[in-house]
C-alpha atoms as a PDB file:
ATOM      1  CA  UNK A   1     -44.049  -5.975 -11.076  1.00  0.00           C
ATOM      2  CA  UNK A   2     -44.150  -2.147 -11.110  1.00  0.00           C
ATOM      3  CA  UNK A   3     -45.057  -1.919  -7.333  1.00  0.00           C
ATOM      4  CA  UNK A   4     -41.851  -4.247  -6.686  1.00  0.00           C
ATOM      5  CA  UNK A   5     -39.304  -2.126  -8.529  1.00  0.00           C
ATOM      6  CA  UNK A   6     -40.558   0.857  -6.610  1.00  0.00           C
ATOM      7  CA  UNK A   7     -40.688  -1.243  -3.683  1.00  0.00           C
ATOM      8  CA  UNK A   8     -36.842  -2.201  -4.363  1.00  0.00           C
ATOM      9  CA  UNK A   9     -36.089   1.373  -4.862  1.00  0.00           C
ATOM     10  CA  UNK A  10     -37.600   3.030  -1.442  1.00  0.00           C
ATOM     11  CA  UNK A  11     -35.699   0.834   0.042  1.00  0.00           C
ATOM     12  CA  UNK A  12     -32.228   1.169  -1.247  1.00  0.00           C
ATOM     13  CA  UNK A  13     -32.799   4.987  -1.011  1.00  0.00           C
ATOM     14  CA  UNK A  14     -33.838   4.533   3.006  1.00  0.00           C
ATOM     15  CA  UNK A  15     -30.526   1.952   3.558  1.00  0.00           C
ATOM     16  CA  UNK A  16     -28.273   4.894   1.729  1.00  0.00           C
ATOM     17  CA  UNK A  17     -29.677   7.314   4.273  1.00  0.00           C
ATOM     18  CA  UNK A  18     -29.364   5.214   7.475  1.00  0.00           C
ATOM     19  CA  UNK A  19     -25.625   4.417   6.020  1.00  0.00           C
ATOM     20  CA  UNK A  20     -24.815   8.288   5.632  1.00  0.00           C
ATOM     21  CA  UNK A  21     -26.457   9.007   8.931  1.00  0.00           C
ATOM     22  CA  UNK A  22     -24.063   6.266  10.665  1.00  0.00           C
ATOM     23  CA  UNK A  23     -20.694   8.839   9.742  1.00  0.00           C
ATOM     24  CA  UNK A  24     -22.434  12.426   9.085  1.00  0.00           C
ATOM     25  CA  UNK A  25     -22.897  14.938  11.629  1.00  0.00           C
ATOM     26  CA  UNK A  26     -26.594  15.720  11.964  1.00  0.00           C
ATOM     27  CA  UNK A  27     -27.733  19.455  10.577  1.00  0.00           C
ATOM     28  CA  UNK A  28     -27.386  21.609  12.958  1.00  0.00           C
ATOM     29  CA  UNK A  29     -28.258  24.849  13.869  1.00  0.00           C
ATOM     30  CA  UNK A  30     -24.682  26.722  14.522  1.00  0.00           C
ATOM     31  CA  UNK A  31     -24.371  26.779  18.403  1.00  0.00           C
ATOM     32  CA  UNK A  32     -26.871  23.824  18.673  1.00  0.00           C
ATOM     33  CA  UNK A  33     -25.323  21.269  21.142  1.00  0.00           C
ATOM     34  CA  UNK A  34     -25.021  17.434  19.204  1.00  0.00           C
ATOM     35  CA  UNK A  35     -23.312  13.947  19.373  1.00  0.00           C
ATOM     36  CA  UNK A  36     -21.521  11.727  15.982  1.00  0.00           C
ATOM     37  CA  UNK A  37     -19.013   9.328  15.608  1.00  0.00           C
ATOM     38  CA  UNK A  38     -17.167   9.107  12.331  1.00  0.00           C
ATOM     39  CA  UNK A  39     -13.264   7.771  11.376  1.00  0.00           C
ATOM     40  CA  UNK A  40     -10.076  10.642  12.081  1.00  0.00           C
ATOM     41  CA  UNK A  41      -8.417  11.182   8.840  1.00  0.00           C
ATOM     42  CA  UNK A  42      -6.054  13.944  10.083  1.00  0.00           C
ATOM     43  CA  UNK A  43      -4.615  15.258  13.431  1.00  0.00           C
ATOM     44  CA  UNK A  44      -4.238  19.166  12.761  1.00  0.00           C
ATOM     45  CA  UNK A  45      -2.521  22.215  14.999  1.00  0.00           C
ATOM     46  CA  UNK A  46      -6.197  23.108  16.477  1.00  0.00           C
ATOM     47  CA  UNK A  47      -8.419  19.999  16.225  1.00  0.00           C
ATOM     48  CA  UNK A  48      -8.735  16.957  13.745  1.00  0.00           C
ATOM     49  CA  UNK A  49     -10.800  16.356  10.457  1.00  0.00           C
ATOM     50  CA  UNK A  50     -12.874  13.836  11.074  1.00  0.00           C
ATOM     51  CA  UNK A  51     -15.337  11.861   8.286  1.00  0.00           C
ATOM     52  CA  UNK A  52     -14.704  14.788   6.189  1.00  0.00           C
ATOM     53  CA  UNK A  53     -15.522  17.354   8.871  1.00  0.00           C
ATOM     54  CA  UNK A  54     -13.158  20.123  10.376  1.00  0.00           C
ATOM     55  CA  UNK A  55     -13.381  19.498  14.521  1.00  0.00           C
ATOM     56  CA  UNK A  56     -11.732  22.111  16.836  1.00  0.00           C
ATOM     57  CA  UNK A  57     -10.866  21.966  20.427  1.00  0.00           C
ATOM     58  CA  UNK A  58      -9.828  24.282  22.600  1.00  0.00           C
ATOM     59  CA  UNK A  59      -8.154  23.590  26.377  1.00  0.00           C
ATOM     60  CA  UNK A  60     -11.387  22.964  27.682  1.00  0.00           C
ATOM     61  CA  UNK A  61     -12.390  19.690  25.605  1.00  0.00           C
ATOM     62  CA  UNK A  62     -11.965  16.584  27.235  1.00  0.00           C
ATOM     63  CA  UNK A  63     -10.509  14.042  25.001  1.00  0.00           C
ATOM     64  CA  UNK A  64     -11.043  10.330  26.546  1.00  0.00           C
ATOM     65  CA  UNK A  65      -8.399   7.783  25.076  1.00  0.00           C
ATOM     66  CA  UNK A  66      -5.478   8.388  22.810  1.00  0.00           C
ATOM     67  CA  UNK A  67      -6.165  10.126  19.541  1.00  0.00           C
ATOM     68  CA  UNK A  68      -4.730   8.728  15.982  1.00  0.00           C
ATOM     69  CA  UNK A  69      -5.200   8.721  12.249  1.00  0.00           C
ATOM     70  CA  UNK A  70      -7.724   5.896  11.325  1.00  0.00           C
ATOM     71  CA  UNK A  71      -9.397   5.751  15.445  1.00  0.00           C
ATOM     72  CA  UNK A  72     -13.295   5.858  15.632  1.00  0.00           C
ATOM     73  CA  UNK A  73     -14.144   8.609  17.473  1.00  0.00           C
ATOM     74  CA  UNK A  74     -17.693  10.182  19.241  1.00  0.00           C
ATOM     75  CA  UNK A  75     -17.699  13.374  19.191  1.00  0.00           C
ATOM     76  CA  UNK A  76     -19.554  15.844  21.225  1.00  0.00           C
ATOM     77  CA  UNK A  77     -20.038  19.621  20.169  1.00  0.00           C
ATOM     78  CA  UNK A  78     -21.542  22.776  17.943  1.00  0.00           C
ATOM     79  CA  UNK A  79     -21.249  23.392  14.644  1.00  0.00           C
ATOM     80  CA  UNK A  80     -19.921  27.018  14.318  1.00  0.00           C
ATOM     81  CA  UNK A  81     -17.837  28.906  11.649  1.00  0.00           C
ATOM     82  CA  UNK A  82     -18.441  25.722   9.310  1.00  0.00           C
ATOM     83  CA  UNK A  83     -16.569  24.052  11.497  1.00  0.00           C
ATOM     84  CA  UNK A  84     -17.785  21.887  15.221  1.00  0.00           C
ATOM     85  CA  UNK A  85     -16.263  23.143  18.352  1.00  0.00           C
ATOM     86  CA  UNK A  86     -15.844  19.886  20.352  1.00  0.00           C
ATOM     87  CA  UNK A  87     -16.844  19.795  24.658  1.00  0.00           C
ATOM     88  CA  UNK A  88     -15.932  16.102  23.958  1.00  0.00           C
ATOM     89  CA  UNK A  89     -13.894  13.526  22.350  1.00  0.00           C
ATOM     90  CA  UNK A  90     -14.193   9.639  22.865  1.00  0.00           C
ATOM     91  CA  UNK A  91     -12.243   7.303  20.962  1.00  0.00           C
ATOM     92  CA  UNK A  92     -13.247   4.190  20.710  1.00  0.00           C
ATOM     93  CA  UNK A  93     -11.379   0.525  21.239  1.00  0.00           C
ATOM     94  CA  UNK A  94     -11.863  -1.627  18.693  1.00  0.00           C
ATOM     95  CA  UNK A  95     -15.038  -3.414  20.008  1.00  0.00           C
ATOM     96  CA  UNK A  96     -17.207   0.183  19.809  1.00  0.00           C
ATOM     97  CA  UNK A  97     -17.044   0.579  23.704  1.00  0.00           C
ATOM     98  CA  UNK A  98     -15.133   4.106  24.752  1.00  0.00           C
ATOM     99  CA  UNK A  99     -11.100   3.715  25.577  1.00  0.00           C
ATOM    100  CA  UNK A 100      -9.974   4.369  28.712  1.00  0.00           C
ATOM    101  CA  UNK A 101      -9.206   3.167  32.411  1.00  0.00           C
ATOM    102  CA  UNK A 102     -10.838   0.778  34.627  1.00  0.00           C
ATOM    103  CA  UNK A 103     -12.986   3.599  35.906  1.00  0.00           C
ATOM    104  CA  UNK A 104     -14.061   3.897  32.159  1.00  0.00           C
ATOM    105  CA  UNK A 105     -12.554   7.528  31.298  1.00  0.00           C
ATOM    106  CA  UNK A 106      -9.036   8.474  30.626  1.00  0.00           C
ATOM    107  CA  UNK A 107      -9.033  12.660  30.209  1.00  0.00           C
ATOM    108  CA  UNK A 108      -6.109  14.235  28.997  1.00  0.00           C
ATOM    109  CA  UNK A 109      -6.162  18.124  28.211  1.00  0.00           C
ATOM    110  CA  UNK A 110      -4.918  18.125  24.297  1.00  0.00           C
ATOM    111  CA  UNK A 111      -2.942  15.241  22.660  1.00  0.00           C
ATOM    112  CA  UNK A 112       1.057  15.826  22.391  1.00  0.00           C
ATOM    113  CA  UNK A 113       1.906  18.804  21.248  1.00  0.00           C
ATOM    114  CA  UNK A 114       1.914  18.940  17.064  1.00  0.00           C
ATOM    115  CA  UNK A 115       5.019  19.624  15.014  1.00  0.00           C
ATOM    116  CA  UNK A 116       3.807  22.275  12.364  1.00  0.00           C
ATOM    117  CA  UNK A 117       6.694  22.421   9.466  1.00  0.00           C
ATOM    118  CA  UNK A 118       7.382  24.908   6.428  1.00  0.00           C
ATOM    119  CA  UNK A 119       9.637  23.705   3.631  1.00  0.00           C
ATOM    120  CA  UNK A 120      10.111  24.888   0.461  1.00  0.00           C
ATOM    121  CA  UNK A 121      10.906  21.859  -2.584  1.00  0.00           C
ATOM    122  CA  UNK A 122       9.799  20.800  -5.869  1.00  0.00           C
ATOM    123  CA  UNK A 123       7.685  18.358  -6.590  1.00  0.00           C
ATOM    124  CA  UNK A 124       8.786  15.068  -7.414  1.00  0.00           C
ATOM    125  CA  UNK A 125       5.893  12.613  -7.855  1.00  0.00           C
ATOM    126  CA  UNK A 126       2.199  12.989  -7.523  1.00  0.00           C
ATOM    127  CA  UNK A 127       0.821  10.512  -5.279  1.00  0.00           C
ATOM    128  CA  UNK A 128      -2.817   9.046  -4.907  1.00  0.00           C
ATOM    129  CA  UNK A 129      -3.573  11.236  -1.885  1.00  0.00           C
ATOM    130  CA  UNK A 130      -0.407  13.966  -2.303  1.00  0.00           C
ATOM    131  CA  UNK A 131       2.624  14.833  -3.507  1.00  0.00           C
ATOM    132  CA  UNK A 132       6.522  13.654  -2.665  1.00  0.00           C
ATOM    133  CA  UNK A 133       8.154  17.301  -2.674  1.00  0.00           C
ATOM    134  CA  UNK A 134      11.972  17.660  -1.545  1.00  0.00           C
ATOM    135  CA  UNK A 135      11.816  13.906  -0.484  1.00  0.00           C
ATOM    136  CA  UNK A 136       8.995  13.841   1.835  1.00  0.00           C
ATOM    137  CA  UNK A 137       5.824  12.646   1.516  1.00  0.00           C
ATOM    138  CA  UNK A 138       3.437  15.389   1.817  1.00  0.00           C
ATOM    139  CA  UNK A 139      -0.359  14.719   2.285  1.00  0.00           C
ATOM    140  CA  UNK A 140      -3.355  16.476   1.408  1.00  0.00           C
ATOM    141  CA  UNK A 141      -7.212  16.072   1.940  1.00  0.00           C
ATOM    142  CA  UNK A 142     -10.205  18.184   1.741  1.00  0.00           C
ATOM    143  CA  UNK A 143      -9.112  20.956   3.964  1.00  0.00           C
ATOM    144  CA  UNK A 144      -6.237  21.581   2.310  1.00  0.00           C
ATOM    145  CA  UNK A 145      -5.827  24.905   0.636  1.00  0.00           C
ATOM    146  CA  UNK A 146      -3.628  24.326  -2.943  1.00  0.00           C
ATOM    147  CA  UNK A 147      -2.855  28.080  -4.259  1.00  0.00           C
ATOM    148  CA  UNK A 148      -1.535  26.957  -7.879  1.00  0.00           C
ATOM    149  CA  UNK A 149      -1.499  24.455 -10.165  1.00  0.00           C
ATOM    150  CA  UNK A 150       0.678  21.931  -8.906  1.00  0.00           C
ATOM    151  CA  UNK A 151       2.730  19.062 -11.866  1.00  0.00           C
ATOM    152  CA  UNK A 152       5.937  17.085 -11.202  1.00  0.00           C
ATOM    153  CA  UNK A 153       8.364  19.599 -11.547  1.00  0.00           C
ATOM    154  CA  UNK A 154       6.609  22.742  -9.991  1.00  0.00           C
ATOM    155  CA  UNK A 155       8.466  24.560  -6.848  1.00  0.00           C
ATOM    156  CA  UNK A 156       6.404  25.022  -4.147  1.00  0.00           C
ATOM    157  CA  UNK A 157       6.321  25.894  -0.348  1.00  0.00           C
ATOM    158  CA  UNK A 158       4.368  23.971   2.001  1.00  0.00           C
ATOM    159  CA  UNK A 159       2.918  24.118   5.505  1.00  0.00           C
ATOM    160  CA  UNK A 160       1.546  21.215   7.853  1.00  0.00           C
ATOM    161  CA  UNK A 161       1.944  19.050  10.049  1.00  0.00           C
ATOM    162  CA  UNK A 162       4.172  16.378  11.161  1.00  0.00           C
ATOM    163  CA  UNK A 163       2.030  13.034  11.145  1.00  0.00           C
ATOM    164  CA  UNK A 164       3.773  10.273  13.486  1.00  0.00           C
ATOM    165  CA  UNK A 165       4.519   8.100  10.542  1.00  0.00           C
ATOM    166  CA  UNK A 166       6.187  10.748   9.388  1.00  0.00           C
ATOM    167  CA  UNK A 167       4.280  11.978   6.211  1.00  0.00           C
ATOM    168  CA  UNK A 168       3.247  15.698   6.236  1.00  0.00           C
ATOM    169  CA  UNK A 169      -0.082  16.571   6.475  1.00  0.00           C
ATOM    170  CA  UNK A 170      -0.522  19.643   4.768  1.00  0.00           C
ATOM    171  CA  UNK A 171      -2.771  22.739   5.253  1.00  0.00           C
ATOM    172  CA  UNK A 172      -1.261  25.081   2.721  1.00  0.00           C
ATOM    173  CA  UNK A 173       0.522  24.092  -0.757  1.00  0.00           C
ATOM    174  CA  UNK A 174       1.711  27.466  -2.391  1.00  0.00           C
ATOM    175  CA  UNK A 175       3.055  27.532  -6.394  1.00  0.00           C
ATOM    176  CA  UNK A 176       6.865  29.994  -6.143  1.00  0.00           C
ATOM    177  CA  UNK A 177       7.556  31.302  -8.725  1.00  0.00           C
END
């Protein structure tokens, strides 16, 4: 009975880890070249956060298909500066297999050009995953950087980034005084 309860165990643990391995970027060494695929939660001025993890591009990553909160992406790259520096972006169609033409690739230098905004407001409502501040519904996630405690009622200034359903997605939430 004993053996079968560790048994049970070992194997739960090893299905946990090949689960976390599907979505988590392998350690790396910083500079070390790798490949992941995860879920894009957020589409930000110099890259996206994807699966939880901060991915840059510069004008020399190829992105193949047309980026969007909620795509499955591969991605290729380095971790560096806690972040990855992507070489390459593939986002994938809804049956796994990478978007693009006939010819299989669709490259396109960076996606359309991001609306960063700066408002100041006071908060009206705290949401499950943000705030509504000055009537707009303002977003936050990991990367976020909230200088202040932040109630119903509180002024604040923000900074992000239009999202095309026309939340916020912000990278800075500051207290005024």
């Amino acid at each position: 009975m004993k053996k079968g309860i560790g048994f049970g165990i070992f194997l739960l643990a090893w299905i946990g880890l090949m689960l976390t391995a599907c979505t988590t970027p392998p350690a790396s060494r910083e500079g070390t070249a790798t490949r992941w695929e995860g879920t894009v939660e957020a589409i930000l001025p110099d890259g996206l956060q994807v699966s939880g993890r901060l991915v840059r591009w510069t004008g020399q990553t190829q992105i193949l298909g047309d980026l969007q909160v909620g795509a499955r992406v591969e991605v290729e790259g380095a971790p560096a500066d806690g972040a990855w520096n992507a070489t390459m972006i593939r986002v994938q169609s809804s049956g796994g297999s990478v978007a693009g033409t006939a010819g299989g690739t669709m490259v396109s230098p960076l996606p359309t050009p991001i609306l960063q905004m700066e408002f100041k407001g006071v908060v009206e409502e705290v949401l499950p995953n943000g705030y509504r501040i000055g009537g707009r519904t303002v977003m936050v996630t990991a990367t976020t950087r909230v200088e202040g405690p932040i109630a119903v009622g509180t002024f604040v200034e923000v900074k992000g980034v239009l999202q095309p359903d026309g939340t916020i997605l912000a990278f800075r939430i500051h207290v005024e005084d």
